[in-house]
C-alpha atoms as a PDB file:
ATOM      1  CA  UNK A   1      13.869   9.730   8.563  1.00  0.00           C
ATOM      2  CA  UNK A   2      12.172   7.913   6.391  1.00  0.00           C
ATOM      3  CA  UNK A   3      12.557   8.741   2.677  1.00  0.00           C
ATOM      4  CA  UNK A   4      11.917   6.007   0.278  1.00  0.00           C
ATOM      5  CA  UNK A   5       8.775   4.101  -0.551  1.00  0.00           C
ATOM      6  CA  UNK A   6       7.873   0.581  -2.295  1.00  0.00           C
ATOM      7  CA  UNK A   7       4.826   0.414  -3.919  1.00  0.00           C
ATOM      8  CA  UNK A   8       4.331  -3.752  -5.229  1.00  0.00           C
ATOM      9  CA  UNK A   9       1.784  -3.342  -8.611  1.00  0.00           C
ATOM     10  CA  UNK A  10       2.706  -6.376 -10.315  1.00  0.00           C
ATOM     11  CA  UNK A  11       0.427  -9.208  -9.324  1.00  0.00           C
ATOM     12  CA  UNK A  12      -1.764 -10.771 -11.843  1.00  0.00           C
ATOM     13  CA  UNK A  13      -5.310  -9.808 -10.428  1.00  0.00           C
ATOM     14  CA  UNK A  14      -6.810 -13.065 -11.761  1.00  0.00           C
ATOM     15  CA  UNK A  15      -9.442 -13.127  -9.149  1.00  0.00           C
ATOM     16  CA  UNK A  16     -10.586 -10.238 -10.903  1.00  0.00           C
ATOM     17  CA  UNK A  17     -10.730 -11.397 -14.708  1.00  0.00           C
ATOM     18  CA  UNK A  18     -11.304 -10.061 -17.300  1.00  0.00           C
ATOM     19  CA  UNK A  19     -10.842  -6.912 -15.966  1.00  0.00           C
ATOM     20  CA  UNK A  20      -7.416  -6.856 -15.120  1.00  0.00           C
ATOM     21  CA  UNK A  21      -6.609  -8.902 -18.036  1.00  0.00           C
ATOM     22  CA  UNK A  22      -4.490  -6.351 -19.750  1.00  0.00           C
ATOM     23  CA  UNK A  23      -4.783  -3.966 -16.870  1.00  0.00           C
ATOM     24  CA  UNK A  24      -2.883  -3.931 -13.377  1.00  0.00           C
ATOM     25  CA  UNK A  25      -5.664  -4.244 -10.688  1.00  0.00           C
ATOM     26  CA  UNK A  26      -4.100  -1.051  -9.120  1.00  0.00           C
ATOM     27  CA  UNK A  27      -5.354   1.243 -11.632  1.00  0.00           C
ATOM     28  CA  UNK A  28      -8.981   0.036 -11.014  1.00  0.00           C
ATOM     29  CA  UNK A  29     -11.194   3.097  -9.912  1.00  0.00           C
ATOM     30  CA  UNK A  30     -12.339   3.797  -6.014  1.00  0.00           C
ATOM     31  CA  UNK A  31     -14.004   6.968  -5.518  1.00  0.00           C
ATOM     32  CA  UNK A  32     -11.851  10.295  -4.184  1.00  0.00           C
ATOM     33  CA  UNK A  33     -12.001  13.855  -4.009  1.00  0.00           C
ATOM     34  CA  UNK A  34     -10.889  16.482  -6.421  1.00  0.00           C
ATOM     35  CA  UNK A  35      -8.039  19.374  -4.782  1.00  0.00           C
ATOM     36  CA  UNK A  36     -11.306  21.759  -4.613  1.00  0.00           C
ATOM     37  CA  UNK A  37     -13.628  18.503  -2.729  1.00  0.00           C
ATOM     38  CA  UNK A  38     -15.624  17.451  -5.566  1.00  0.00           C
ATOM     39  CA  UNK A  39     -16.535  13.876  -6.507  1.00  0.00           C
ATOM     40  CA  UNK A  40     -13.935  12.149  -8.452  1.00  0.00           C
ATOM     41  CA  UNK A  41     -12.835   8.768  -9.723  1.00  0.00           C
ATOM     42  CA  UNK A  42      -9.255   7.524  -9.387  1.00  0.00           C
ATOM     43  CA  UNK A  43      -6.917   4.912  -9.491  1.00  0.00           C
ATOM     44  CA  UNK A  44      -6.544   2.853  -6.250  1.00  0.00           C
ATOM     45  CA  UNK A  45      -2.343   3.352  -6.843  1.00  0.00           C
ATOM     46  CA  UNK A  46      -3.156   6.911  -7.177  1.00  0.00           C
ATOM     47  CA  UNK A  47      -4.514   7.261  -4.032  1.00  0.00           C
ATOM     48  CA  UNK A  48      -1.914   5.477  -2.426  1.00  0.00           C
ATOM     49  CA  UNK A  49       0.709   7.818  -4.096  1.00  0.00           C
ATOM     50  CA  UNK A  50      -1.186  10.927  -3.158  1.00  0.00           C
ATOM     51  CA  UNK A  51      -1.870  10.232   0.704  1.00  0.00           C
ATOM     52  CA  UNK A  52       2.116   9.382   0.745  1.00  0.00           C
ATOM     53  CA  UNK A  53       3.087  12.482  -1.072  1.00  0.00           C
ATOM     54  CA  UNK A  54       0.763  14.368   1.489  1.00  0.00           C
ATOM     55  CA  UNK A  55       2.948  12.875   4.404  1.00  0.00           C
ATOM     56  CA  UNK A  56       6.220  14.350   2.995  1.00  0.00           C
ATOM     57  CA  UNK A  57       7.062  11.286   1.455  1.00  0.00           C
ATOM     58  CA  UNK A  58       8.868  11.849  -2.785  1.00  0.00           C
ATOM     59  CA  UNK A  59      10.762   8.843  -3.322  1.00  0.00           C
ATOM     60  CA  UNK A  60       9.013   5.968  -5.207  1.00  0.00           C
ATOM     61  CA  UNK A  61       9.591   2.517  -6.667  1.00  0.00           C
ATOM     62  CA  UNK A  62       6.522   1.094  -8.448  1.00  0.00           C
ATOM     63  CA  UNK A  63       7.214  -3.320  -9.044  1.00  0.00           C
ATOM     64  CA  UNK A  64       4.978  -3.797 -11.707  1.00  0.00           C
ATOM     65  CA  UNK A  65       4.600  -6.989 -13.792  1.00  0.00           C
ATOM     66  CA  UNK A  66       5.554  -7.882 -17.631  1.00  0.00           C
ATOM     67  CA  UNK A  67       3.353  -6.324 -20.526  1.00  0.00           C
ATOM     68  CA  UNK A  68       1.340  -4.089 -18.015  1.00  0.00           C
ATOM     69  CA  UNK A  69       2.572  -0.551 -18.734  1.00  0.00           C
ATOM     70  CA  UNK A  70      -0.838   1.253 -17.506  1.00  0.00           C
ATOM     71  CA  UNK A  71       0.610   2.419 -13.863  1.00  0.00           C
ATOM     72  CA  UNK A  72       3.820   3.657 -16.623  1.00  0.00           C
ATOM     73  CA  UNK A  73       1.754   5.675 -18.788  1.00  0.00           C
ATOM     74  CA  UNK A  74      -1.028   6.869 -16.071  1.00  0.00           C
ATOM     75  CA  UNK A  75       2.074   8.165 -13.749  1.00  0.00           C
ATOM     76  CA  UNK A  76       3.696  10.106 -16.774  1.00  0.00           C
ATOM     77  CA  UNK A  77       2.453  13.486 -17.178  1.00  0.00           C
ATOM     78  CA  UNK A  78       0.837  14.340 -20.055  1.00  0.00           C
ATOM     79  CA  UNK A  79       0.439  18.282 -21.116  1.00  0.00           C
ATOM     80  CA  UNK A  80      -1.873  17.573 -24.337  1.00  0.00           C
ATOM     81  CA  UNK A  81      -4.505  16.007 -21.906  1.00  0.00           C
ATOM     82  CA  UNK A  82      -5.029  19.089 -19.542  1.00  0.00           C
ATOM     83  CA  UNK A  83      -5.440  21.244 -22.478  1.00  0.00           C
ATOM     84  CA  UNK A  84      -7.903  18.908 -24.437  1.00  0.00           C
ATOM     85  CA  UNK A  85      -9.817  19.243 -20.891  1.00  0.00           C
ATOM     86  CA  UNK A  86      -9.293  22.983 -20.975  1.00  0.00           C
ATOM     87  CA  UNK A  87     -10.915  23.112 -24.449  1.00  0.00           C
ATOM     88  CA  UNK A  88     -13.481  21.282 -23.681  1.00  0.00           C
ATOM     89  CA  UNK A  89     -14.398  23.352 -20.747  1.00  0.00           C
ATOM     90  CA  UNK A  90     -13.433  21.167 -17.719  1.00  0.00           C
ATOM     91  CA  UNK A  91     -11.291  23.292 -15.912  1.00  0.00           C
ATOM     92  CA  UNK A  92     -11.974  21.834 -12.829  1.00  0.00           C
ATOM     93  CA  UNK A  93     -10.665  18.044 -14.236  1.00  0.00           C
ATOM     94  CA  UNK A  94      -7.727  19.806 -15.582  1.00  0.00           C
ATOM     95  CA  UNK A  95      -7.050  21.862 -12.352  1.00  0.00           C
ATOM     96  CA  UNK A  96      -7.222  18.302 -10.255  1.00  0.00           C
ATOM     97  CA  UNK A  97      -4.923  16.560 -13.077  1.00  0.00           C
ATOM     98  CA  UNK A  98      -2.519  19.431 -12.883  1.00  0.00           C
ATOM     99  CA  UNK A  99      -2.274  19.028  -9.493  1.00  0.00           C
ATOM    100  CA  UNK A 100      -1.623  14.997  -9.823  1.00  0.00           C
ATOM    101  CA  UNK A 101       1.285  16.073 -12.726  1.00  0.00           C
ATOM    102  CA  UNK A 102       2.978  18.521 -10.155  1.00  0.00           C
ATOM    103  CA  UNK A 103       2.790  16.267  -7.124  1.00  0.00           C
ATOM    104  CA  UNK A 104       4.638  13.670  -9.841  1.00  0.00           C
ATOM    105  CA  UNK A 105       7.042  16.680 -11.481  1.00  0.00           C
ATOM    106  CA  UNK A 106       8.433  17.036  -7.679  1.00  0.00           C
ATOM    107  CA  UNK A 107       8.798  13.680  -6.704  1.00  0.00           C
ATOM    108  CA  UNK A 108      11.536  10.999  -7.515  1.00  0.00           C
ATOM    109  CA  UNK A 109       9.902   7.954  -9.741  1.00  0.00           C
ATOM    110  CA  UNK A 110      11.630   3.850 -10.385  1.00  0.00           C
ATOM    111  CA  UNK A 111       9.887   1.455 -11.637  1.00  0.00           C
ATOM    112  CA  UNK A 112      11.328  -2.259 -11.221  1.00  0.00           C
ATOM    113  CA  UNK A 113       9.877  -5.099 -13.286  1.00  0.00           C
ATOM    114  CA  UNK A 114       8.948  -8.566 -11.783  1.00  0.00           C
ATOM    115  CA  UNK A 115       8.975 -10.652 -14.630  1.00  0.00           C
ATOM    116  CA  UNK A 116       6.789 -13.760 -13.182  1.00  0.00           C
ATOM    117  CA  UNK A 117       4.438 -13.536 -10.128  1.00  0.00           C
ATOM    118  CA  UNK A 118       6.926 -14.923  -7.493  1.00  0.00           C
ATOM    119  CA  UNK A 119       4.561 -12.850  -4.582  1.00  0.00           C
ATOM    120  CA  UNK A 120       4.640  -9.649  -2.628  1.00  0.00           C
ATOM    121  CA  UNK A 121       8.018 -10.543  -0.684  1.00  0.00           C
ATOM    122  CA  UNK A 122      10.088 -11.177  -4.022  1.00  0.00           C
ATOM    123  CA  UNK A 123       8.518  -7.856  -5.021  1.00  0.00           C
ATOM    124  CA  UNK A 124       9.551  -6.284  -1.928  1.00  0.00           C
ATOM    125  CA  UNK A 125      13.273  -7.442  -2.580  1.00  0.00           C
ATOM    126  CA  UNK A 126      13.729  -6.490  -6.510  1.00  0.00           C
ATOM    127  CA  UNK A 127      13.903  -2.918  -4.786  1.00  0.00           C
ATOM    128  CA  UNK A 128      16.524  -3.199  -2.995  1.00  0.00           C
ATOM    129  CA  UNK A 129      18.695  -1.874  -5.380  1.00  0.00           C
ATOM    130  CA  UNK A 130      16.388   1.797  -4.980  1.00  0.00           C
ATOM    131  CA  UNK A 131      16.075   1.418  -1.040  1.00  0.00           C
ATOM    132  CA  UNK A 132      20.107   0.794  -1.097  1.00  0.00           C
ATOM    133  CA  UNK A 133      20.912   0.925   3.225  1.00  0.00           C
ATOM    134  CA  UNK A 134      18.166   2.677   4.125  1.00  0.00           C
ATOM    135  CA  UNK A 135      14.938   1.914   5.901  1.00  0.00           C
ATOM    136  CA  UNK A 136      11.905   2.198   3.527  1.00  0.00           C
ATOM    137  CA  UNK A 137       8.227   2.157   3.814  1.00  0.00           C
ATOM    138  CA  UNK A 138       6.268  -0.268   1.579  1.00  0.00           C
ATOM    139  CA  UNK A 139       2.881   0.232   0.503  1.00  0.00           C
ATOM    140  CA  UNK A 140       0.503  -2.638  -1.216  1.00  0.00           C
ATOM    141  CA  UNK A 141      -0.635  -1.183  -4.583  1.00  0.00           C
ATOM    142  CA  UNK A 142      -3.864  -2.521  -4.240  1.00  0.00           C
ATOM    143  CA  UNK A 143      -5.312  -1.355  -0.940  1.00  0.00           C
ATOM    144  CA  UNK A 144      -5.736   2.093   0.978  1.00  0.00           C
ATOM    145  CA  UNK A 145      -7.131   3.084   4.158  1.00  0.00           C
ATOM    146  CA  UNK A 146      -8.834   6.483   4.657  1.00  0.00           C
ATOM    147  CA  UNK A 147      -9.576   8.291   7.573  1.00  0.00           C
ATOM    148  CA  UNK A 148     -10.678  11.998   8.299  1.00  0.00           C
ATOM    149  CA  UNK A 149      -7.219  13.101   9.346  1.00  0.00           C
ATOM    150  CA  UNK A 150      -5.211  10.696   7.784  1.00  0.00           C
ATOM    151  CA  UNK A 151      -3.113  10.149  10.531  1.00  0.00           C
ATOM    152  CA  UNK A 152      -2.257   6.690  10.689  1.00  0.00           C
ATOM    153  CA  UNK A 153       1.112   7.175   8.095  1.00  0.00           C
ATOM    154  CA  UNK A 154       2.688   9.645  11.139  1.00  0.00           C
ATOM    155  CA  UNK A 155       1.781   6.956  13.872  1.00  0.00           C
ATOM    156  CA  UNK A 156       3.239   4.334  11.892  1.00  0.00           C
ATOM    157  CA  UNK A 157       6.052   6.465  11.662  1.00  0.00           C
ATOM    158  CA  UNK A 158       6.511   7.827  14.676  1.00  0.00           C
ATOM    159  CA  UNK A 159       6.403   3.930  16.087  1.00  0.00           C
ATOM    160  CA  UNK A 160       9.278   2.980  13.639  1.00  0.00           C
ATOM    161  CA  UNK A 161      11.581   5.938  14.973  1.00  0.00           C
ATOM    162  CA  UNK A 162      10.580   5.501  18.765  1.00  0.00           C
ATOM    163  CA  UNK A 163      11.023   1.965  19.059  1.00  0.00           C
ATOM    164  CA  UNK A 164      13.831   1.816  17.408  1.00  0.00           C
ATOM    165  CA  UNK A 165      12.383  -0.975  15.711  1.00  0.00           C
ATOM    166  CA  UNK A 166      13.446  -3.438  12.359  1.00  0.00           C
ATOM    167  CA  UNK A 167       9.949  -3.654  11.208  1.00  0.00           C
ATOM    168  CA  UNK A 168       6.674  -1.903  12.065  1.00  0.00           C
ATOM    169  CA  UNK A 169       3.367  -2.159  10.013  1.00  0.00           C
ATOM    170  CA  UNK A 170      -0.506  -1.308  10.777  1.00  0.00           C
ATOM    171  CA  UNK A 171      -2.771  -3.836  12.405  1.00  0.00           C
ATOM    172  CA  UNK A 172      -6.515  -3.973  12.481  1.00  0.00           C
ATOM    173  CA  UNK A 173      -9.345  -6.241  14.143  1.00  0.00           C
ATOM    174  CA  UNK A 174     -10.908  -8.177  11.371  1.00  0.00           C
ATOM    175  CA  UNK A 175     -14.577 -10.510  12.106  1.00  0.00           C
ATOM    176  CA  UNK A 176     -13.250 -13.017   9.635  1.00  0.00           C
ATOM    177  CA  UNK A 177      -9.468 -12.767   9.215  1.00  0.00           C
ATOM    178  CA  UNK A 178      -8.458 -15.588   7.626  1.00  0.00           C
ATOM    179  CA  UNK A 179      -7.683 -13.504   3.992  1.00  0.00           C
ATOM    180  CA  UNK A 180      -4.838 -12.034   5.850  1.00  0.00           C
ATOM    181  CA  UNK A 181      -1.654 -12.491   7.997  1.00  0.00           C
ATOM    182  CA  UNK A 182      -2.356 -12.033  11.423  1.00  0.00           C
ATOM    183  CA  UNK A 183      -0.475 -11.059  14.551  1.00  0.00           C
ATOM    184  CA  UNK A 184       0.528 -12.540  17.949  1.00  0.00           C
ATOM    185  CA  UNK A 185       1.905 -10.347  20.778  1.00  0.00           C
ATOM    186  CA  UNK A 186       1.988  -8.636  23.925  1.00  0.00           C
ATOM    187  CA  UNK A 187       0.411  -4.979  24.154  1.00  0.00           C
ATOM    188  CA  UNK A 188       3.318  -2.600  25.007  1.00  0.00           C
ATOM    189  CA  UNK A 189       1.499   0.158  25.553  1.00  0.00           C
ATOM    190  CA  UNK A 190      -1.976   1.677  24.277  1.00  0.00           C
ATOM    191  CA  UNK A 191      -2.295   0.530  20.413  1.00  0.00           C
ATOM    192  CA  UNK A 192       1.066  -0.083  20.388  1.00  0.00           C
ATOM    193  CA  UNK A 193       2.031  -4.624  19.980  1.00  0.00           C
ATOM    194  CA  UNK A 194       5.549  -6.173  20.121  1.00  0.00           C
ATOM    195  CA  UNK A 195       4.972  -8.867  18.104  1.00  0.00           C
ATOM    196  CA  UNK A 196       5.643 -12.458  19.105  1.00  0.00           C
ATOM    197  CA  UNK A 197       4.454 -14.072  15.735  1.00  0.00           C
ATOM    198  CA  UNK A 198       3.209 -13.661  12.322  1.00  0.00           C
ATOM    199  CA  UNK A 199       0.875 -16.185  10.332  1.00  0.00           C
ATOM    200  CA  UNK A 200      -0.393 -15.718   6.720  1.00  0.00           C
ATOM    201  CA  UNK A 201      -3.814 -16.580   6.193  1.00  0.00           C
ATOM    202  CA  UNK A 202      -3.969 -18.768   9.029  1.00  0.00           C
ATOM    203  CA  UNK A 203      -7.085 -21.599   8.399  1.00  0.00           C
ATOM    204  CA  UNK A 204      -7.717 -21.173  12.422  1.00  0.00           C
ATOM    205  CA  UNK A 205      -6.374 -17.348  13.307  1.00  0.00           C
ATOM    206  CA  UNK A 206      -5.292 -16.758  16.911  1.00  0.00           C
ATOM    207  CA  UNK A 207      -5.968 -13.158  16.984  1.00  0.00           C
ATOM    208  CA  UNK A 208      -8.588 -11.188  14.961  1.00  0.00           C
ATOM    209  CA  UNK A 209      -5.210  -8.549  14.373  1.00  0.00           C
ATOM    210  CA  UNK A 210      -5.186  -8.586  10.930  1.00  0.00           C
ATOM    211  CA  UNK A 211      -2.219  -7.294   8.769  1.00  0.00           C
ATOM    212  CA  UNK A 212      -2.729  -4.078   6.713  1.00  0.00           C
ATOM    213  CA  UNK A 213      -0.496  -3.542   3.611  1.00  0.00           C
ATOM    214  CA  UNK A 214       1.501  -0.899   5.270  1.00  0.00           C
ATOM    215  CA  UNK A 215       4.837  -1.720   6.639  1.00  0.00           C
ATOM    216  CA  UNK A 216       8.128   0.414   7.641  1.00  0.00           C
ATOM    217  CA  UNK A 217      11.736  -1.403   7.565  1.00  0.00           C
ATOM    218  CA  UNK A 218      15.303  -1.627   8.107  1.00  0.00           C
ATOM    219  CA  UNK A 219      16.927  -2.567   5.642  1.00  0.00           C
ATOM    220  CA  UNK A 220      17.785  -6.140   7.574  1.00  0.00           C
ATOM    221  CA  UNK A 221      14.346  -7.484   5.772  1.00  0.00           C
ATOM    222  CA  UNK A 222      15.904  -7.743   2.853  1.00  0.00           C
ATOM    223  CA  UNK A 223      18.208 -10.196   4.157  1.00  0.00           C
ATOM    224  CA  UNK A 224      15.496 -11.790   5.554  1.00  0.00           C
ATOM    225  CA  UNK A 225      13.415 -12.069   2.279  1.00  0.00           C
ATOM    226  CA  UNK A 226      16.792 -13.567   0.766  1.00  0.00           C
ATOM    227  CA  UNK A 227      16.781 -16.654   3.229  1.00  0.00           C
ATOM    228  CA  UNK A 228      13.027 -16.969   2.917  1.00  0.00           C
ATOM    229  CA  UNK A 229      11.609 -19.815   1.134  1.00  0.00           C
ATOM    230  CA  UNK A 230       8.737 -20.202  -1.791  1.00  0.00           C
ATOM    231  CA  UNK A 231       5.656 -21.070  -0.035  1.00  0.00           C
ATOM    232  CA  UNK A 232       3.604 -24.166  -1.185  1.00  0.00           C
ATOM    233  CA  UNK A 233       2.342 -21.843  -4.074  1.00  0.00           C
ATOM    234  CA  UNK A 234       6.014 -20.710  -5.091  1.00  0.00           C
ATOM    235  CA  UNK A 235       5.831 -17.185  -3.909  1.00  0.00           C
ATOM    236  CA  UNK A 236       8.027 -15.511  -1.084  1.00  0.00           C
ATOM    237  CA  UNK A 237       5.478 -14.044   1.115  1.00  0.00           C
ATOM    238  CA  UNK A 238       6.506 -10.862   3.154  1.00  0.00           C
ATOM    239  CA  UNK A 239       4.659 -12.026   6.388  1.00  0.00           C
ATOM    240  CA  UNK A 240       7.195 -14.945   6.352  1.00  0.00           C
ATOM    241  CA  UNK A 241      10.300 -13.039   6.169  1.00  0.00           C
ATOM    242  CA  UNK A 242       8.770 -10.870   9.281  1.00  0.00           C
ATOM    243  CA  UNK A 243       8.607 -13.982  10.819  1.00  0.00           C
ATOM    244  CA  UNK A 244      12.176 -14.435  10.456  1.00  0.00           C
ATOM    245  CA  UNK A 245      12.922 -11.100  11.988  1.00  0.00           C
ATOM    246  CA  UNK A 246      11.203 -11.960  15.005  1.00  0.00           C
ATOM    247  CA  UNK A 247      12.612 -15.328  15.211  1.00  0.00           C
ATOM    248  CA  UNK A 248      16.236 -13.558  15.299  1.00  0.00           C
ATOM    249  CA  UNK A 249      15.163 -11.829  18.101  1.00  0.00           C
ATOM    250  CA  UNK A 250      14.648  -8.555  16.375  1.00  0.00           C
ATOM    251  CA  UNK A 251      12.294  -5.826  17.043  1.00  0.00           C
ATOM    252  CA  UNK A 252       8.976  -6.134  15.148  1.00  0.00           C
ATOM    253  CA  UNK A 253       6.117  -3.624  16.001  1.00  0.00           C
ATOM    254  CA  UNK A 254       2.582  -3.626  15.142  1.00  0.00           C
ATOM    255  CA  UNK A 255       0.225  -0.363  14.985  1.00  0.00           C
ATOM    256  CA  UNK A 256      -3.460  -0.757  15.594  1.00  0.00           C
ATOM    257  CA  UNK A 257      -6.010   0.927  13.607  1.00  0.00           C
ATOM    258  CA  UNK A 258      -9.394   1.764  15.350  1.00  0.00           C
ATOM    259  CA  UNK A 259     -12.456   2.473  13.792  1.00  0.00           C
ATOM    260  CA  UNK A 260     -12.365   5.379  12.510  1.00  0.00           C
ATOM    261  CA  UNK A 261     -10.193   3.563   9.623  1.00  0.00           C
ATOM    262  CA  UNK A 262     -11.371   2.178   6.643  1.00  0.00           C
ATOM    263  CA  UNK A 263     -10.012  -0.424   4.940  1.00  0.00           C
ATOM    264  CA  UNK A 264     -10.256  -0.205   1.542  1.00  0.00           C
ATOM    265  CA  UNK A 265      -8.684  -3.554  -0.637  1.00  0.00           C
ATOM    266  CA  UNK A 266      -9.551  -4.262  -3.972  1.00  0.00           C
ATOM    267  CA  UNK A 267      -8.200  -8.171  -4.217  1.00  0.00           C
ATOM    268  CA  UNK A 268     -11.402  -9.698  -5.357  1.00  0.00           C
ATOM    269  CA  UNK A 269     -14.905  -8.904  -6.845  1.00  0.00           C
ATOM    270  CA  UNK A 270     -16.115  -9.285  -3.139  1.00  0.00           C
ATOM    271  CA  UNK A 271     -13.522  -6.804  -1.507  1.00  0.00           C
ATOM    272  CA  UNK A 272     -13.670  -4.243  -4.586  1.00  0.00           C
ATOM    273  CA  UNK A 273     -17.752  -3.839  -4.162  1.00  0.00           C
ATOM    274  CA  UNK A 274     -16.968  -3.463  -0.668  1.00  0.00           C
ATOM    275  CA  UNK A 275     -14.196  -0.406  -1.258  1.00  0.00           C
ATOM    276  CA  UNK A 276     -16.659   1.622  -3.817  1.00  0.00           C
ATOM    277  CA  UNK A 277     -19.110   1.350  -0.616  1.00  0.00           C
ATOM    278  CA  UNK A 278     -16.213   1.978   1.387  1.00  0.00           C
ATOM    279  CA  UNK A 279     -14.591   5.112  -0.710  1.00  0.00           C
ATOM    280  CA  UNK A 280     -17.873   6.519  -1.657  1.00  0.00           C
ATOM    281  CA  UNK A 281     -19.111   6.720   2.193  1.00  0.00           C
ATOM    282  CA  UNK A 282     -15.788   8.312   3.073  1.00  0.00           C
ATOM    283  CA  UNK A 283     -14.838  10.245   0.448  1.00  0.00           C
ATOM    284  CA  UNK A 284     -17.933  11.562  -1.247  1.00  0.00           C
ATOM    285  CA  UNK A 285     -20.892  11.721   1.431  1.00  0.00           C
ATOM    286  CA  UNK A 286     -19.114  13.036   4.502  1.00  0.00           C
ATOM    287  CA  UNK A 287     -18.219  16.532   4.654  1.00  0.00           C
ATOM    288  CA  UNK A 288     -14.582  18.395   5.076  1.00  0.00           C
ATOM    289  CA  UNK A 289     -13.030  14.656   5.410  1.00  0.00           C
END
């Protein structure tokens, strides 16, 4: 059973200057839902915490980056600000921040710095000291997906345990997929890939199976990440350590998505118009999502 997750929050977010200049990109705003279904605006990491917390999930280790404290201070509950909103008549704001502080009050929270921006795989690894033997699930900061039932955590699950496998993580088809790593393999069974290879940001792609920042592991990727090698731009990437995995003949899984995903990511100007769309559509014009 899976009981630990990695959240990586420590990148610099220059594509997105100067707003993330003394911010983390992970605590700029999608759109969301209150705990009684109104409109609200959140943080992109606290979306990502709540939809884990909502699977079962209450062990966390935020990587966040030097002189960045904002995911610190937003994910420490603070009593005088749901009574200022109680004064000030906005029970409804305090009722849905109450309900953040208690999902936070019952859970376990690390946070791990990375002191320079050595990419998401050294991230990955600083945890190891929280994840210990066990397998872990880790979860990009900085991107979400959303769905009516929110089902795609248990599948991704479910895969992990059934296959037995070292690594499994969520795939979807992508028109233009060189921005991510994509995925190589041989259909197994319905949505369901044993992967054969794993590129990141390929200039030609093979596949239009696109990576999604949502992975479960044993704990035999950190050994991986350890042998793994600073790409051309000095950072450890995670899709090359996978690599590794399958190149020691390991099991490596990949989950598709279908369409009734979105895919929310907030990496530049370009994909963070495209998630308000994205989050407002889902979150704030459908009904009972």
């Amino acid at each position: 059973m899976i009981r630990k997750v990695i959240i990586p929050a420590a990148g610099l977010g220059t594509r997105l200057f100067p707003a993330t200049k003394e911010q983390p990109k992970e605590m700029l705003p999608i759109f969301s839902k209150t705990v009684h279904g109104d409109m609200a605006v959140k943080p992109v990491v606290q979306v990502v915490f709540e939809q884990l917390y909502d699977a079962g999930l209450r062990e966390f280790c935020y990587v966040v980056g030097r002189g960045k404290r904002g995911i610190e201070d937003h994910f420490t509950p603070d009593a005088n600000c749901v009574r200022n909103l109680e004064g000030m008549g906005k029970n409804g704001q305090a009722i849905d921040l109450e309900d953040f502080y208690q999902k936070l009050d019952t859970s376990t929270t690390m946070y791990v710095n990375q002191p320079e921006p050595k990419g998401f795989g050294n991230a990955v690894l600083m945890a190891q000291p929280f994840v210990q033997n066990e397998s872990c699930l880790v979860h990009a900061g900085d991107s979400c997906i959303i769905s009516r039932d929110m089902d795609y955590i248990k599948k991704l699950l479910e895969a992990f345990e059934r296959f037995n496998a070292d690594a499994a993580f969520l795939v979807l088809e992508i028109e233009n997929p060189k921005q991510y790593g994509i995925v190589e393999g041989d259909e197994v069974e319905p949505g369901i890939i044993k992967v054969k290879s794993v590129v990141e940001k390929p200039e030609k792609p093979k596949t239009n199976w696109a990576i999604m920042a949502m992975y479960v592991f044993h704990p035999i990727i950190f050994k991986a990440l350890e042998e793994t090698e600073p790409g051309k731009n000095g950072e450890i990437q995670l899709t090359d350590a996978i690599q590794k995995l399958v190149d020691w003949g390991l099991k490596v899984y990949a989950v598709k998505l279908d369409k009734s995903h979105a895919h929310l990511d907030i990496g530049s100007p370009e994909r963070y118009w495209e998630a308000l769309e994205l989050s407002y559509q889902q979150f704030c014009k459908r009904p009972n999502l």
